[in-house]
N, C-alpha and C. Protein backbone atom coordinates (compact mmCIF):
# COMPACT_ATOMS: atom_id res chain seq x y z
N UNK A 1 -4.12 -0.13 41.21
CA UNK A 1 -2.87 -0.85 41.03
C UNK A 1 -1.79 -0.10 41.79
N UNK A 2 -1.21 -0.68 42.89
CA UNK A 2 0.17 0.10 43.06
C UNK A 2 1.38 0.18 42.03
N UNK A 3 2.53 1.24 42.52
CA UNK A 3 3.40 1.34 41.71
C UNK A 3 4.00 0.11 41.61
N UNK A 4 4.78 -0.59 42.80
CA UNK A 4 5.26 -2.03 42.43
C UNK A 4 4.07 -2.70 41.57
N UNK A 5 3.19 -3.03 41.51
CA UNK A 5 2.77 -3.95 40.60
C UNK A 5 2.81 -3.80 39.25
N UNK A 6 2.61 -2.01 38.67
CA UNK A 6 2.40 -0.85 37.98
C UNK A 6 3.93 -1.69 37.24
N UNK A 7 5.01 -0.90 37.75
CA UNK A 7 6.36 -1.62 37.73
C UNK A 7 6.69 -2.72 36.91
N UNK A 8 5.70 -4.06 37.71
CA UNK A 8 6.12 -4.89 37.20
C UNK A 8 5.21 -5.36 36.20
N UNK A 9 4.27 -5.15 35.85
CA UNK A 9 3.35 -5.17 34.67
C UNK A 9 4.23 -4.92 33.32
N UNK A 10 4.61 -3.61 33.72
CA UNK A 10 5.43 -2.92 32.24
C UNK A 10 6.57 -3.55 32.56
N UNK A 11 7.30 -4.20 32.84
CA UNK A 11 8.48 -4.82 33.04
C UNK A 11 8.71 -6.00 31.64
N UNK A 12 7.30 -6.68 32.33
CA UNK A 12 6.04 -7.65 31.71
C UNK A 12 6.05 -7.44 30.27
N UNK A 13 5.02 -6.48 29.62
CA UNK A 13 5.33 -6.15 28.47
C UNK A 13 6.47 -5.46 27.75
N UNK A 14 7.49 -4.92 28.02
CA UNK A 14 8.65 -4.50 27.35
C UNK A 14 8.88 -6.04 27.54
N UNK A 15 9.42 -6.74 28.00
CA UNK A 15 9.63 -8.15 27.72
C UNK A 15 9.33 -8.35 26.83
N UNK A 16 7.79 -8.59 26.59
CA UNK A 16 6.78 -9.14 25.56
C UNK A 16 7.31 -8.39 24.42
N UNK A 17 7.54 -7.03 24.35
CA UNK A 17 7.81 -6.48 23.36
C UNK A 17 9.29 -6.69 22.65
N UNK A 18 10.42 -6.83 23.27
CA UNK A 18 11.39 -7.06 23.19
C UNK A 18 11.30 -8.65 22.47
N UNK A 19 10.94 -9.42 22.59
CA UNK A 19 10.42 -10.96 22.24
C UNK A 19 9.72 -10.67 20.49
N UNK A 20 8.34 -9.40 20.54
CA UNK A 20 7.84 -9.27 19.71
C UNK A 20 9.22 -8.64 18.41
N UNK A 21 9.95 -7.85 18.80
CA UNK A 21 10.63 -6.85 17.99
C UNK A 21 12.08 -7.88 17.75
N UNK A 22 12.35 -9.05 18.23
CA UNK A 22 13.03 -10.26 17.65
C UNK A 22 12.35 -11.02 16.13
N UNK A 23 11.13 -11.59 17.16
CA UNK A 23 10.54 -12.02 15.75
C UNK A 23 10.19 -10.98 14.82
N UNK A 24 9.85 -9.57 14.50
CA UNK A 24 9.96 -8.84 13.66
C UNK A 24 11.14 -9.00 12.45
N UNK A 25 12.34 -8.78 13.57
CA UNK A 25 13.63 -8.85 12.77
C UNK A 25 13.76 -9.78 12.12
N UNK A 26 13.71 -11.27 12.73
CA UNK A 26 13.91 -12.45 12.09
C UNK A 26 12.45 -12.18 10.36
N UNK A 27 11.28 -11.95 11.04
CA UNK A 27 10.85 -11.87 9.47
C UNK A 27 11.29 -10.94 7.94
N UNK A 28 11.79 -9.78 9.04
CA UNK A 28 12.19 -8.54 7.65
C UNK A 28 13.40 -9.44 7.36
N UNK A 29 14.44 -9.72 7.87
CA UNK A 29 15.56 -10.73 7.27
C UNK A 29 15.06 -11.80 6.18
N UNK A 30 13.91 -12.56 6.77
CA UNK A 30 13.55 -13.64 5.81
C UNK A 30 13.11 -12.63 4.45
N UNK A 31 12.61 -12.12 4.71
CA UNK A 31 11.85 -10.81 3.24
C UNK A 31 12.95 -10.01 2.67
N UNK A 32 13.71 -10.09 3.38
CA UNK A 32 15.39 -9.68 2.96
C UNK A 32 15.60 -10.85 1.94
N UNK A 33 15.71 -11.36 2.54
CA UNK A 33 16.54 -12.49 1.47
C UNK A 33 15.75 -12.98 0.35
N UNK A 34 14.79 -13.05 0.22
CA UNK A 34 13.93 -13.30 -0.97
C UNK A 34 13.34 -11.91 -1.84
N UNK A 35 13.78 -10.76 -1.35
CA UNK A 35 14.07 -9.97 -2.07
C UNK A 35 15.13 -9.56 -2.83
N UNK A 36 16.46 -10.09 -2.47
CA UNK A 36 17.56 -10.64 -3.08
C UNK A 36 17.40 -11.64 -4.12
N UNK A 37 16.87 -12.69 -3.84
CA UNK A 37 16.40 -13.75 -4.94
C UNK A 37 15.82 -12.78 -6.40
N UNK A 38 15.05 -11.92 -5.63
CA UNK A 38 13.82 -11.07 -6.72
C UNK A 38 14.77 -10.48 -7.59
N UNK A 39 15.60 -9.42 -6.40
CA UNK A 39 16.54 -8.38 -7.12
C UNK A 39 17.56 -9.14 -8.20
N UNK A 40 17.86 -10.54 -8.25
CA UNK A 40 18.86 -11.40 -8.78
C UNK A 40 17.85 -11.85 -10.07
N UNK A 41 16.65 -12.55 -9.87
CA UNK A 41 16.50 -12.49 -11.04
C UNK A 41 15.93 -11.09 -12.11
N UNK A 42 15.30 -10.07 -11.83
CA UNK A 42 15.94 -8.79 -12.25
C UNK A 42 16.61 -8.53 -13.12
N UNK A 43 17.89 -8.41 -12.37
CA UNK A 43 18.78 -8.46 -12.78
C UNK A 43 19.44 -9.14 -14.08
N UNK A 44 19.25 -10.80 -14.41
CA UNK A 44 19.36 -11.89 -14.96
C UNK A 44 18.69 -11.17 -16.25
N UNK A 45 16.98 -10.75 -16.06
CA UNK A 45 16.97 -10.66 -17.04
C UNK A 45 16.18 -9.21 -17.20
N UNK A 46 17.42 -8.26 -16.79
CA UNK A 46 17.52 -6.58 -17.29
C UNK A 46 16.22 -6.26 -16.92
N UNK A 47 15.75 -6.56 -15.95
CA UNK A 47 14.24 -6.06 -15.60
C UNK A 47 13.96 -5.01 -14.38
N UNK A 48 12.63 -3.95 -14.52
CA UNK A 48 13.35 -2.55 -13.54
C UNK A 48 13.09 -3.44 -12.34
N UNK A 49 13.44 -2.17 -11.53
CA UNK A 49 13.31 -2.50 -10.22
C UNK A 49 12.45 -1.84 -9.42
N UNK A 50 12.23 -0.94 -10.38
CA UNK A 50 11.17 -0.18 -9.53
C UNK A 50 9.87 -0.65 -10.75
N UNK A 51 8.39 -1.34 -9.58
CA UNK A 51 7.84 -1.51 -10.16
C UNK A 51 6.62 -1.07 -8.92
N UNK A 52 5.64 -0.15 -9.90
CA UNK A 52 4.36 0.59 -8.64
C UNK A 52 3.32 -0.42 -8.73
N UNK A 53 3.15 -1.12 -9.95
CA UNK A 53 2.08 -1.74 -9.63
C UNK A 53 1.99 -2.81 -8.79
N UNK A 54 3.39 -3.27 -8.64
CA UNK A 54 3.31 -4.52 -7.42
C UNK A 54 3.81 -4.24 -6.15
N UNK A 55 4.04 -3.07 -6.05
CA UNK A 55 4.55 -2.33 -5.09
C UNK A 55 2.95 -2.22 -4.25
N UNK A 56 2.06 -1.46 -4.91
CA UNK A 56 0.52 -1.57 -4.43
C UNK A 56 -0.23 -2.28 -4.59
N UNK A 57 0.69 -3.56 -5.02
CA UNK A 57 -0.48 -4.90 -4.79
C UNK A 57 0.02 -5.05 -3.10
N UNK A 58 1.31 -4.52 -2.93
CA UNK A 58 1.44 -5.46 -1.98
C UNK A 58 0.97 -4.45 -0.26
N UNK A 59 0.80 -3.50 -0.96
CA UNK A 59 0.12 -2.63 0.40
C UNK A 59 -1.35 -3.00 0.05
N UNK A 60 -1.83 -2.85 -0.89
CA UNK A 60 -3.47 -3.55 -1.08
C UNK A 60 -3.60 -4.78 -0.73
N UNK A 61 -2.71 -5.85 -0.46
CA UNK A 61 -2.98 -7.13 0.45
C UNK A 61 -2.72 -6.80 2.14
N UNK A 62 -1.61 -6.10 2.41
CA UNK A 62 -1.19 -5.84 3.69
C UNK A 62 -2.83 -5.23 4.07
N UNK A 63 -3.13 -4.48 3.19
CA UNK A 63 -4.60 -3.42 4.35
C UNK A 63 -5.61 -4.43 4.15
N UNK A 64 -5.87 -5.26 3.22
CA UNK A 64 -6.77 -6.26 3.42
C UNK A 64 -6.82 -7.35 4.36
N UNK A 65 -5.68 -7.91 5.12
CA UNK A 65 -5.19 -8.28 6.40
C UNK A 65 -5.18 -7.94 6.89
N UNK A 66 -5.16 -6.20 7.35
CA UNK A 66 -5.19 -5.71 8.63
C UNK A 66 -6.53 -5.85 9.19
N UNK A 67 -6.23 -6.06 10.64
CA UNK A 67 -7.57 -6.52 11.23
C UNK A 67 -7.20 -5.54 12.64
N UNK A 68 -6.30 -5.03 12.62
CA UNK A 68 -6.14 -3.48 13.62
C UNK A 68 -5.67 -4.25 14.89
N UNK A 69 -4.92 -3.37 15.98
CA UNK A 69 -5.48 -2.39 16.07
C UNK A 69 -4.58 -1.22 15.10
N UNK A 70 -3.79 -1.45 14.24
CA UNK A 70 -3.09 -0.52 13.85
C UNK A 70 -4.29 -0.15 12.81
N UNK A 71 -3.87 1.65 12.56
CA UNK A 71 -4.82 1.96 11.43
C UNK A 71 -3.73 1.85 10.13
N UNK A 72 -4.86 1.97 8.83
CA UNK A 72 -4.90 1.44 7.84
C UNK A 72 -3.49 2.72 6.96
N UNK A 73 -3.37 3.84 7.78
CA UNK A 73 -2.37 4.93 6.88
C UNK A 73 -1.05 4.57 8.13
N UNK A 74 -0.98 4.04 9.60
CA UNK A 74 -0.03 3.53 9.52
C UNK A 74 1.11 2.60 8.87
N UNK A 75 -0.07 1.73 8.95
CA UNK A 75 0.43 0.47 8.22
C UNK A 75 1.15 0.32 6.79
N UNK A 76 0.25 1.79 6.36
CA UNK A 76 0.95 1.82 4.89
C UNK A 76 2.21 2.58 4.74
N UNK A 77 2.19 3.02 5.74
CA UNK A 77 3.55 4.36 6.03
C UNK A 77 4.54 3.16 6.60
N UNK A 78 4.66 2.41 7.31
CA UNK A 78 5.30 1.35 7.61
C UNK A 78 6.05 0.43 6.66
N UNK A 79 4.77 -0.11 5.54
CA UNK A 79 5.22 -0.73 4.47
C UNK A 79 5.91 -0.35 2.95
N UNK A 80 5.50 0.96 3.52
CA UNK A 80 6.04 1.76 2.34
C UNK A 80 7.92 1.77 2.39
N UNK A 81 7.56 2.31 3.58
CA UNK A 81 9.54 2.60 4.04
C UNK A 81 10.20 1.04 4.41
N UNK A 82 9.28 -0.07 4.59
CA UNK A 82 9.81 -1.37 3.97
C UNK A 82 10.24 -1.56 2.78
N UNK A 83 9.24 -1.69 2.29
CA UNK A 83 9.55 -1.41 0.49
C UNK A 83 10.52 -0.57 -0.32
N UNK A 84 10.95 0.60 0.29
CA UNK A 84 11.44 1.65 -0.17
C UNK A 84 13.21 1.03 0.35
N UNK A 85 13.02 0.54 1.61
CA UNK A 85 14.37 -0.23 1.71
C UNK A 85 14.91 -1.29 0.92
N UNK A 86 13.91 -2.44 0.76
CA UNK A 86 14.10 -3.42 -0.17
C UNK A 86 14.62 -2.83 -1.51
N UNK A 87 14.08 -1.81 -2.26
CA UNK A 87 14.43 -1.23 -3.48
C UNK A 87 15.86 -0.80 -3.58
N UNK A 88 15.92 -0.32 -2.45
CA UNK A 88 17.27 0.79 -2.12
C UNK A 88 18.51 -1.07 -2.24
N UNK A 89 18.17 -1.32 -1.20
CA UNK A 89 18.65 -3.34 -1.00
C UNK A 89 19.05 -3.53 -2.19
N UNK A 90 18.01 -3.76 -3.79
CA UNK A 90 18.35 -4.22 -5.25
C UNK A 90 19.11 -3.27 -5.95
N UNK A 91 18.86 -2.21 -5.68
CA UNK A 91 19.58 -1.07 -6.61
C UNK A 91 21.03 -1.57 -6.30
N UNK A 92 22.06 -1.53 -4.51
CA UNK A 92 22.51 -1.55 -4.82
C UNK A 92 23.71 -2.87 -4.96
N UNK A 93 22.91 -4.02 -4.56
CA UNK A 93 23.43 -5.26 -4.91
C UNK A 93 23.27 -5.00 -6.95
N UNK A 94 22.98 -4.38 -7.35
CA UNK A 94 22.39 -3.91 -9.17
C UNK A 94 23.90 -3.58 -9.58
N UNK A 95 24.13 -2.04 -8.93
CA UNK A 95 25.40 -1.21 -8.98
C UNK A 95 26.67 -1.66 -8.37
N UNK A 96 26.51 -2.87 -7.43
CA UNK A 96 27.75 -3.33 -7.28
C UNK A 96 28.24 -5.10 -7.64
N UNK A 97 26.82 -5.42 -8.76
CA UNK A 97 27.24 -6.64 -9.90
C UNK A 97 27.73 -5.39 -11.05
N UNK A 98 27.69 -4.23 -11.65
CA UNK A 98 28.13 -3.57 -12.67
C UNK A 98 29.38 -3.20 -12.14
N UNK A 99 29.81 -2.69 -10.61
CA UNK A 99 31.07 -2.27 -10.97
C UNK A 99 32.02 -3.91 -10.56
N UNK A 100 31.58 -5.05 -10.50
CA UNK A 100 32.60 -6.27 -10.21
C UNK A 100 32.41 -7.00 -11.81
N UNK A 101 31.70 -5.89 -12.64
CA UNK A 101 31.92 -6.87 -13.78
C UNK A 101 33.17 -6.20 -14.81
């Protein structure tokens, strides 16, 4: 392969990737917002927020979908610090319905 082609190959995929890391965003937003729904009812009715067992249902479905090439302790290191945001997300939409009440 020459460098011009070399060049424009990866040109090629950062594109592709740039395209890929849109639709990413657009999904964590959608999972945003229905984690809001979650954190709201919660809330409604005084329920924690931190909960492990569905926390590892939901990495025990993610690794049962994975079909690679990512490995299986990425993926969970990934979803974890998803999750760990979403929580952080309810806590403090939580702490700032207590101090507007």
């Amino acid at each position: 392969m020459t460098r011009e082609a070399a060049l424009k190959a990866l040109a090629e995929f950062r594109d592709r990737i740039d395209r890929l890391d849109r639709s990413l965003l657009e999904l964590l937003n959608e999972r945003t917002k229905v984690v809001e729904e979650i954190g709201r009812i919660k809330r409604e009715c005084q329920m924690p927020i931190y909960e492990p067992k569905r926390e590892e249902d939901v990495l025990r479905n993610v690794a049962e979908h994975n079909t690679g090439p990512m490995g299986q302790e990425a993926l969970r290191r990934i979803f974890e610090r998803i999750i760990d945001e979403m929580r952080t997300l309810q806590r403090m939409r939580t702490e700032s319905q207590r101090d507007g009440e």
